[in-house]
N, C-alpha and C. Protein backbone atom coordinates (compact mmCIF):
# COMPACT_ATOMS: atom_id res chain seq x y z
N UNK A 1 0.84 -1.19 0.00
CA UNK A 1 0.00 0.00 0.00
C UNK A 1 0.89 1.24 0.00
N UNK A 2 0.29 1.95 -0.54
CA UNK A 2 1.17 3.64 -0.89
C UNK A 2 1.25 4.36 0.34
N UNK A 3 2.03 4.65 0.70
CA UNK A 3 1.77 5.26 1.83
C UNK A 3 1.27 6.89 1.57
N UNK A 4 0.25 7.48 2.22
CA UNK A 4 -0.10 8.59 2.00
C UNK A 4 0.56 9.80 2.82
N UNK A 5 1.17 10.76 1.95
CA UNK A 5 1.18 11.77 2.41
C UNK A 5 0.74 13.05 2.17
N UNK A 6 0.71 13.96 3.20
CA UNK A 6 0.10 15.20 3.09
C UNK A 6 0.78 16.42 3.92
N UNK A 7 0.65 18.03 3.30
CA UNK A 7 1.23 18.76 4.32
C UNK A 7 -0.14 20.00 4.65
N UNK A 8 0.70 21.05 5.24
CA UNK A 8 -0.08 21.70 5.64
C UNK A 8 0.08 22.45 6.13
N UNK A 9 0.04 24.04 5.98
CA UNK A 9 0.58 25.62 6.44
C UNK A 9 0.30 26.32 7.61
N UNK A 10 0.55 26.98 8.22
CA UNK A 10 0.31 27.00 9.93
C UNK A 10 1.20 28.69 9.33
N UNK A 11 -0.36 29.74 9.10
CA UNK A 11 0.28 30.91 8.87
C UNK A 11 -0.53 32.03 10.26
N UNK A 12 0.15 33.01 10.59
CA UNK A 12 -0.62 33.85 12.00
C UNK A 12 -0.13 35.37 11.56
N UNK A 13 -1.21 35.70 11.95
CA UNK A 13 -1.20 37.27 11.21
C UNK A 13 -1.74 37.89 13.09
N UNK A 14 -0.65 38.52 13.90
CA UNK A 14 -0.91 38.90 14.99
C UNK A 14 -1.12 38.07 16.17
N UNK A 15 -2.40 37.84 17.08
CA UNK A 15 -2.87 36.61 17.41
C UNK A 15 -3.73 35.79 17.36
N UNK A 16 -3.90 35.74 15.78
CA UNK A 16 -4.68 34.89 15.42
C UNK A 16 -4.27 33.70 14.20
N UNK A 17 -4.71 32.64 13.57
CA UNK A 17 -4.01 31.96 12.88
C UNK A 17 -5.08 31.73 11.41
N UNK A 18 -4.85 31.31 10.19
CA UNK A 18 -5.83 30.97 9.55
C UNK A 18 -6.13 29.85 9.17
N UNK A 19 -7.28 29.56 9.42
CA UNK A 19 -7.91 28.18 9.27
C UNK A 19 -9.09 28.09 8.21
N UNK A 20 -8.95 27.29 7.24
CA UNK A 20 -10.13 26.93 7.01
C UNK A 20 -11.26 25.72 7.31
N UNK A 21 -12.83 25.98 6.90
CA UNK A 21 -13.73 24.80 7.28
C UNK A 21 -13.81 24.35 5.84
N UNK A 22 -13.55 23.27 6.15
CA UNK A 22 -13.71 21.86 4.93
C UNK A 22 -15.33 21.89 4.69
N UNK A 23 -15.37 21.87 3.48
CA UNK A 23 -16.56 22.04 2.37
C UNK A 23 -17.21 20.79 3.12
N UNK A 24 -18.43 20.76 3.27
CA UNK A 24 -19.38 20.00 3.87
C UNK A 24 -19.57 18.64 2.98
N UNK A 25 -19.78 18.86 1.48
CA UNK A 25 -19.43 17.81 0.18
C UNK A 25 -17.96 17.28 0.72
N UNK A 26 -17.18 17.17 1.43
CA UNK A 26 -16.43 16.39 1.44
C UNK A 26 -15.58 15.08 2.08
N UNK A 27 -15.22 13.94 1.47
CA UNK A 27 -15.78 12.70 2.12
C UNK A 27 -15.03 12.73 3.08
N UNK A 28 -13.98 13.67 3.71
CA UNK A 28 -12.82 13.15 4.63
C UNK A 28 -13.30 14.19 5.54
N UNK A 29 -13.90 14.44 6.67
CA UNK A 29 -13.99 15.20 7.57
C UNK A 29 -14.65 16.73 7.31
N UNK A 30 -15.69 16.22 6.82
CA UNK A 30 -16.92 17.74 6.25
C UNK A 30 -17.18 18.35 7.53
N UNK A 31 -17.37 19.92 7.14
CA UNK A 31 -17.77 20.78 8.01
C UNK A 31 -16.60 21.41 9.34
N UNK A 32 -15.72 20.67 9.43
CA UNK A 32 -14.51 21.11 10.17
C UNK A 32 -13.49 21.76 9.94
N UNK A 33 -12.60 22.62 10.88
CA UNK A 33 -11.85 23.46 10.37
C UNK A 33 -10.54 22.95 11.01
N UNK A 34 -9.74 23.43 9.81
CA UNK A 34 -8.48 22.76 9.66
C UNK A 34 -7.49 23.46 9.13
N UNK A 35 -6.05 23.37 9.08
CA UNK A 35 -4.66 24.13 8.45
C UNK A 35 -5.37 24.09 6.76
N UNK A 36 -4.81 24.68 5.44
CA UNK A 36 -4.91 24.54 4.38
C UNK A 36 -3.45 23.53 4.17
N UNK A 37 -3.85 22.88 2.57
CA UNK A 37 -2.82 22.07 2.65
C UNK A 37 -3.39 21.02 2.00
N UNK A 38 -2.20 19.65 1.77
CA UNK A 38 -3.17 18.89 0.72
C UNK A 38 -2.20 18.02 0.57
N UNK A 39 -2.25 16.89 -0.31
CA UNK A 39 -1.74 15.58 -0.29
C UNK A 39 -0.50 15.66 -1.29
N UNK A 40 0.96 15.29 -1.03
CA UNK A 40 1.91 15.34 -1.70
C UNK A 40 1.87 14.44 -3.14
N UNK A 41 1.88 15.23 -4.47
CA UNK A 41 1.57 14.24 -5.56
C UNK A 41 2.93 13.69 -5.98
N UNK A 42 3.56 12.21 -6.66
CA UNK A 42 4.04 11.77 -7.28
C UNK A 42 5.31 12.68 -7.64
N UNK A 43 6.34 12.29 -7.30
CA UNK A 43 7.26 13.45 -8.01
C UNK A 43 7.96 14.61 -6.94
N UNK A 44 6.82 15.42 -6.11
CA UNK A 44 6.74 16.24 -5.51
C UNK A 44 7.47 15.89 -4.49
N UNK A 45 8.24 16.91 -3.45
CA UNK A 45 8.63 16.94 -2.62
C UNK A 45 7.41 17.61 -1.44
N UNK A 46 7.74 17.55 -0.67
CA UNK A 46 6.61 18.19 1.27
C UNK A 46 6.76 19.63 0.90
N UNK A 47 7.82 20.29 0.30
CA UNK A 47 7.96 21.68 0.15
C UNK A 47 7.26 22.31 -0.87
N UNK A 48 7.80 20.95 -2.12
CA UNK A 48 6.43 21.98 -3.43
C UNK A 48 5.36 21.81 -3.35
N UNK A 49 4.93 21.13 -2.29
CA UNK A 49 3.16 20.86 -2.12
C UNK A 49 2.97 21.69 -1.34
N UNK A 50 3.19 22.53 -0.16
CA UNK A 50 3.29 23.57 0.27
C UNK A 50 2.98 24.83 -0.31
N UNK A 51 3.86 24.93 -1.47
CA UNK A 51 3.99 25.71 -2.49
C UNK A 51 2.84 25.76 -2.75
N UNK A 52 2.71 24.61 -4.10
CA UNK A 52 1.52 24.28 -5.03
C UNK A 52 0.20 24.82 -3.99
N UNK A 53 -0.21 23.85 -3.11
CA UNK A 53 -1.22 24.14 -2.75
C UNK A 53 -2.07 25.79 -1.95
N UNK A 54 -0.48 25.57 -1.53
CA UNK A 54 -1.00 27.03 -0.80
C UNK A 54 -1.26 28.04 -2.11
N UNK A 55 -0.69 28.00 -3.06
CA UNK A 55 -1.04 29.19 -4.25
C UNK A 55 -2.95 28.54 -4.70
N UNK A 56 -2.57 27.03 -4.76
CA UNK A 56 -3.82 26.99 -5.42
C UNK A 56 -5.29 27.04 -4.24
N UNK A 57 -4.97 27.01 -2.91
CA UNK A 57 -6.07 26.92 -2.55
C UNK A 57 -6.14 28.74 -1.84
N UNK A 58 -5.12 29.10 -1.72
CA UNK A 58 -5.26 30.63 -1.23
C UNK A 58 -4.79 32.05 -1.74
N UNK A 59 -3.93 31.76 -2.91
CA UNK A 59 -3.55 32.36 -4.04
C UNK A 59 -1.98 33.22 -3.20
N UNK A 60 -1.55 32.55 -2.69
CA UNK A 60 -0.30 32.52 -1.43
C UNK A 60 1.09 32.32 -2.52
N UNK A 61 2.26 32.59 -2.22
CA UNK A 61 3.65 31.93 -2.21
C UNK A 61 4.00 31.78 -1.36
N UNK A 62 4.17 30.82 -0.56
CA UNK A 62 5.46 31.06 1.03
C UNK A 62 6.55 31.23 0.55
N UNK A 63 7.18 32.31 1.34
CA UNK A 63 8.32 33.12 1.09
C UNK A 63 9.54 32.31 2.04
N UNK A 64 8.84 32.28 3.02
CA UNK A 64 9.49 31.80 4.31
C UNK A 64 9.24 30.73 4.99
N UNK A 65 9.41 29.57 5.36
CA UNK A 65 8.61 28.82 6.32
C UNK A 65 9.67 27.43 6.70
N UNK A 66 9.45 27.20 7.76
CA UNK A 66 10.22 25.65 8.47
C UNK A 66 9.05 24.85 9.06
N UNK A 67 9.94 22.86 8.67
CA UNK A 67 9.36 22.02 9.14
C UNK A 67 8.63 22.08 10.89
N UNK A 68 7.75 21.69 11.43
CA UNK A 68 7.22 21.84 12.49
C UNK A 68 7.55 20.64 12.76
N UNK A 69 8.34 20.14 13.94
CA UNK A 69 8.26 19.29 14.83
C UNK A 69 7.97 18.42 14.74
N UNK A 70 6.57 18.52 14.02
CA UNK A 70 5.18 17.47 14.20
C UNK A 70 5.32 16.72 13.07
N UNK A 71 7.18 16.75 12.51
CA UNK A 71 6.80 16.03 11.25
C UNK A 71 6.88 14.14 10.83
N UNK A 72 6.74 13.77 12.12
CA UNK A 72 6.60 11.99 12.55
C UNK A 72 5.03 12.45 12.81
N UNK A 73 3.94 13.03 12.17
CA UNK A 73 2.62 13.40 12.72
C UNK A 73 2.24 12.48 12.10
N UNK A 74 1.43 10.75 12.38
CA UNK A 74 0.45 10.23 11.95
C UNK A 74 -0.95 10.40 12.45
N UNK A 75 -1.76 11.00 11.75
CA UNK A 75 -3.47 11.12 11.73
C UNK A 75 -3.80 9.51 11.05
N UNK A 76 -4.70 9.16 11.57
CA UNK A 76 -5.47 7.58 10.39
C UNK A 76 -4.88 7.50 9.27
N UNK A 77 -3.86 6.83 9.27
CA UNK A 77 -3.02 6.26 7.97
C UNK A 77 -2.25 7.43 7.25
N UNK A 78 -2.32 8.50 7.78
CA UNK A 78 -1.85 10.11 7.15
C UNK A 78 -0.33 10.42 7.56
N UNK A 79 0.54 10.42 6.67
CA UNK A 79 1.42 11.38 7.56
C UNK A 79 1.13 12.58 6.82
N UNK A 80 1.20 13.67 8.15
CA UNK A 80 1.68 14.75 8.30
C UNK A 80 3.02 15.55 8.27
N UNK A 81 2.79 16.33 7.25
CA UNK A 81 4.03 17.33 7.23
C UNK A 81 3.71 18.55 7.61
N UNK A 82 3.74 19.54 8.83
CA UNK A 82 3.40 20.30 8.87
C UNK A 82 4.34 21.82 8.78
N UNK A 83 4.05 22.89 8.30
CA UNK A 83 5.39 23.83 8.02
C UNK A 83 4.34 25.35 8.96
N UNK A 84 5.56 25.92 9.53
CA UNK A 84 5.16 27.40 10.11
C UNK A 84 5.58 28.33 8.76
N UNK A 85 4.36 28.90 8.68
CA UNK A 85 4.65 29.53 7.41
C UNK A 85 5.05 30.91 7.57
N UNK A 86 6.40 31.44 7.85
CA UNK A 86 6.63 32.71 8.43
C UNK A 86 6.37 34.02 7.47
N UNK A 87 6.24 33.94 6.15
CA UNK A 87 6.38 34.78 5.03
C UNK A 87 5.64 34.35 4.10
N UNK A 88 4.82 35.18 3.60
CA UNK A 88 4.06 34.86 2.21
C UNK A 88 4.18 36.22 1.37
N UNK A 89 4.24 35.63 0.22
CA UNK A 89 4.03 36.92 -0.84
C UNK A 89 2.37 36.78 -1.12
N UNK A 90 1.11 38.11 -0.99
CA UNK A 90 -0.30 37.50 -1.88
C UNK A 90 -0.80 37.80 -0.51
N UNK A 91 -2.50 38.09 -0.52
CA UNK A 91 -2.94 37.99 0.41
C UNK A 91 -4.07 36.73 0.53
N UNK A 92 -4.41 36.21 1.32
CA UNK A 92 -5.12 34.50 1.46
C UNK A 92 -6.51 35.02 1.26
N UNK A 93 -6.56 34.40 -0.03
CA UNK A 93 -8.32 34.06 0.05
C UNK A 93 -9.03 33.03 -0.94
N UNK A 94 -10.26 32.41 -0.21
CA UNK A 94 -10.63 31.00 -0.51
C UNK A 94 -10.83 31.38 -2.14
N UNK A 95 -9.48 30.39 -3.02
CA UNK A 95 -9.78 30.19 -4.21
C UNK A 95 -10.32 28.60 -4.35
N UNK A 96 -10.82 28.07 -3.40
CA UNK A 96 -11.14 26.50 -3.73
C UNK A 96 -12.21 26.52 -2.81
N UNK A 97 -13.27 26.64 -3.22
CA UNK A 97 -14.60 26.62 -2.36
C UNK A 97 -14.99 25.19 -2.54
N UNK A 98 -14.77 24.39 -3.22
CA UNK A 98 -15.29 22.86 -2.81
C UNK A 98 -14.20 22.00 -1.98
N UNK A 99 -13.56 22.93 -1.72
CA UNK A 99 -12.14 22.56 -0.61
C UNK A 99 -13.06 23.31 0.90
N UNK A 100 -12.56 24.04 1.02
CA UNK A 100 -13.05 24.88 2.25
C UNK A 100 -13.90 25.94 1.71
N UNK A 101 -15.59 25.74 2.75
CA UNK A 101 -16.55 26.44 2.29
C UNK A 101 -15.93 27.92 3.05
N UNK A 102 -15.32 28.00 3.77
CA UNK A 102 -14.69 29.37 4.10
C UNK A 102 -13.48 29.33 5.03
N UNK A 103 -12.75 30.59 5.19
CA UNK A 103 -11.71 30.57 5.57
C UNK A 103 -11.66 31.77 6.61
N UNK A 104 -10.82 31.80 7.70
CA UNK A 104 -10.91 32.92 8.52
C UNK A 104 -9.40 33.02 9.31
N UNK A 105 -9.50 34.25 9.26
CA UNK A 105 -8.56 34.28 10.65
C UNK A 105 -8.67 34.45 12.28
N UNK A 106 -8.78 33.22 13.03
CA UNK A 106 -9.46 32.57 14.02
C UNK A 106 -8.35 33.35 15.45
N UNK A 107 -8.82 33.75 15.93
CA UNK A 107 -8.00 34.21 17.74
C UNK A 107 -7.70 32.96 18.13
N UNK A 108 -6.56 33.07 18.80
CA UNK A 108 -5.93 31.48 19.18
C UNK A 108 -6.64 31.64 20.48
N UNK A 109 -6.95 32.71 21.45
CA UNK A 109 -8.03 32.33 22.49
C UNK A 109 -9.24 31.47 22.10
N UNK A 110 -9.50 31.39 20.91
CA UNK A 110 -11.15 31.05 19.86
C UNK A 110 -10.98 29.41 19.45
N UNK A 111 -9.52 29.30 19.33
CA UNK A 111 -9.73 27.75 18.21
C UNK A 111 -10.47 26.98 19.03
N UNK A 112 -10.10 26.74 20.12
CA UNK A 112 -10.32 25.84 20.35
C UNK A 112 -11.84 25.58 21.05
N UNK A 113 -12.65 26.36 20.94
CA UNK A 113 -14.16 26.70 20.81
C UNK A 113 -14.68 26.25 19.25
N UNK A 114 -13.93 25.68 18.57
CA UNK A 114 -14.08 25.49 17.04
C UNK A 114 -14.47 23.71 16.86
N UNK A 115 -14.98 23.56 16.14
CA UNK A 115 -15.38 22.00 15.77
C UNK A 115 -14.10 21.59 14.88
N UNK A 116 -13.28 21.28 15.27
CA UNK A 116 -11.95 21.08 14.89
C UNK A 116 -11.21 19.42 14.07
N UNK A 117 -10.75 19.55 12.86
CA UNK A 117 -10.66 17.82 12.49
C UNK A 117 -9.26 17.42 13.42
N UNK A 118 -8.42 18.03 14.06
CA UNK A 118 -7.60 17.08 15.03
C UNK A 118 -8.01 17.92 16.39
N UNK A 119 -8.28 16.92 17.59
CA UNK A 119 -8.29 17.43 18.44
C UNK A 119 -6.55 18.13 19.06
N UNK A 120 -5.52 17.61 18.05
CA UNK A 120 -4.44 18.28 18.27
C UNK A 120 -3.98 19.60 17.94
N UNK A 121 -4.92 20.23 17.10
CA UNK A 121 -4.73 21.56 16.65
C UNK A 121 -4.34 22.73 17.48
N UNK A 122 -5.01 22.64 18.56
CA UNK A 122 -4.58 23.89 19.88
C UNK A 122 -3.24 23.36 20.20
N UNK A 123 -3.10 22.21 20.45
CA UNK A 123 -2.00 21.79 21.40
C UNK A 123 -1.11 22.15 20.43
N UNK A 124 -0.75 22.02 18.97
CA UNK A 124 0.13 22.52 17.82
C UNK A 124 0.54 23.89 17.58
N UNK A 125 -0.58 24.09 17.97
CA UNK A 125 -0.53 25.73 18.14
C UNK A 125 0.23 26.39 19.08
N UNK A 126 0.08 25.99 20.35
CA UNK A 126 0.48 26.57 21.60
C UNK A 126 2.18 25.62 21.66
N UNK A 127 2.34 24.94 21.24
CA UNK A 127 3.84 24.51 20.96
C UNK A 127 4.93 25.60 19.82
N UNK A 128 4.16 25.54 18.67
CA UNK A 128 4.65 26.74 17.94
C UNK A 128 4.98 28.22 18.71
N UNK A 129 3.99 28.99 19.22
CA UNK A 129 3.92 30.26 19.79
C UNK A 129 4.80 29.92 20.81
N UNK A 130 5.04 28.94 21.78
CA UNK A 130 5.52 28.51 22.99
C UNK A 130 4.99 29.30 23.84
C-alpha cells in the first residue's frame, strides 16, 4: 500500500491563525476546520506541495517557512508534514470553495471553541507560539 502523504501551512497574522472549514461535500472530515494544505503528488517533494497548494487553494507563495516538529505526525493512515509559514508573498483568500466552504482568521483564544478535524490543533498551536 502507498503510503499517504500530506502537508499543511500553519500561517498567523498577529494573534490569530488561519484556518479553514472543509466544504461540507467532502468525504474526509466535512464541516470542520483545519490548516490549508493537501496531499503530496508523485514526483513532488513536502515543500512543493506547500507551495503548489498554498497558491492553489489561497492564491499565497510562502516566502518563508520551516518544518514543524510534528513532522513523525500520523493522523489515520496520514502522515503529516506540517510547516510554520513565516512569510508569504499574496494575500489569502478562498480560491477553492469545494475545498473549504470558508476561511478565517481565528483568535488562538477562539480555536479551540471550534469543531476542529484534530483534536491536536490547539496543542500545535500553543507549541509553535511557545
Amino acid at each position: 500500500m502507498m503510503s499517504r502523504v500530506a502537508v499543511f501551512g500553519v500561517l498567523f497574522r498577529g494573534e490569530s491563525v488561519l484556518l479553514g472549514k472543509r466544504a461540507a461535500t467532502r468525504a474526509y472530515y466535512p464541516g470542520v476546520w483545519d490548516f490549508p494544505g493537501g496531499h503530496v503528488e508523485v514526483g513532488e517533494t513536502s515543500e512543493q506541495t506547500l507551495v503548489r497548494e498554498l497558491g492553489e487553494e489561497l492564491g499565497i507563495v510562502p516566502v518563508r517557512f520551516e518544518l514543524l516538529p510534528s513532522d513523525s505526525l500520523i493522523f489515520e493512515g496520514l502522515r503529516l508534514h506540517g510547516y510554520w509559514v513565516k512569510q508569504w508573498t499574496g494575500t489569502p483568500s478562498n480560491l477553492q470553495e469545494d475545498e473549504h466552504s470558508e476561511i478565517a482568521w481565528i483568535r488562538l483564544s477562539e480555536v479551540d471553541k471550534l469543531k476542529l478535524a484534530s483534536p491536536m490543533i490547539p496543542e500545535l498551536l500553543q507549541a509553535i507560539r511557545g
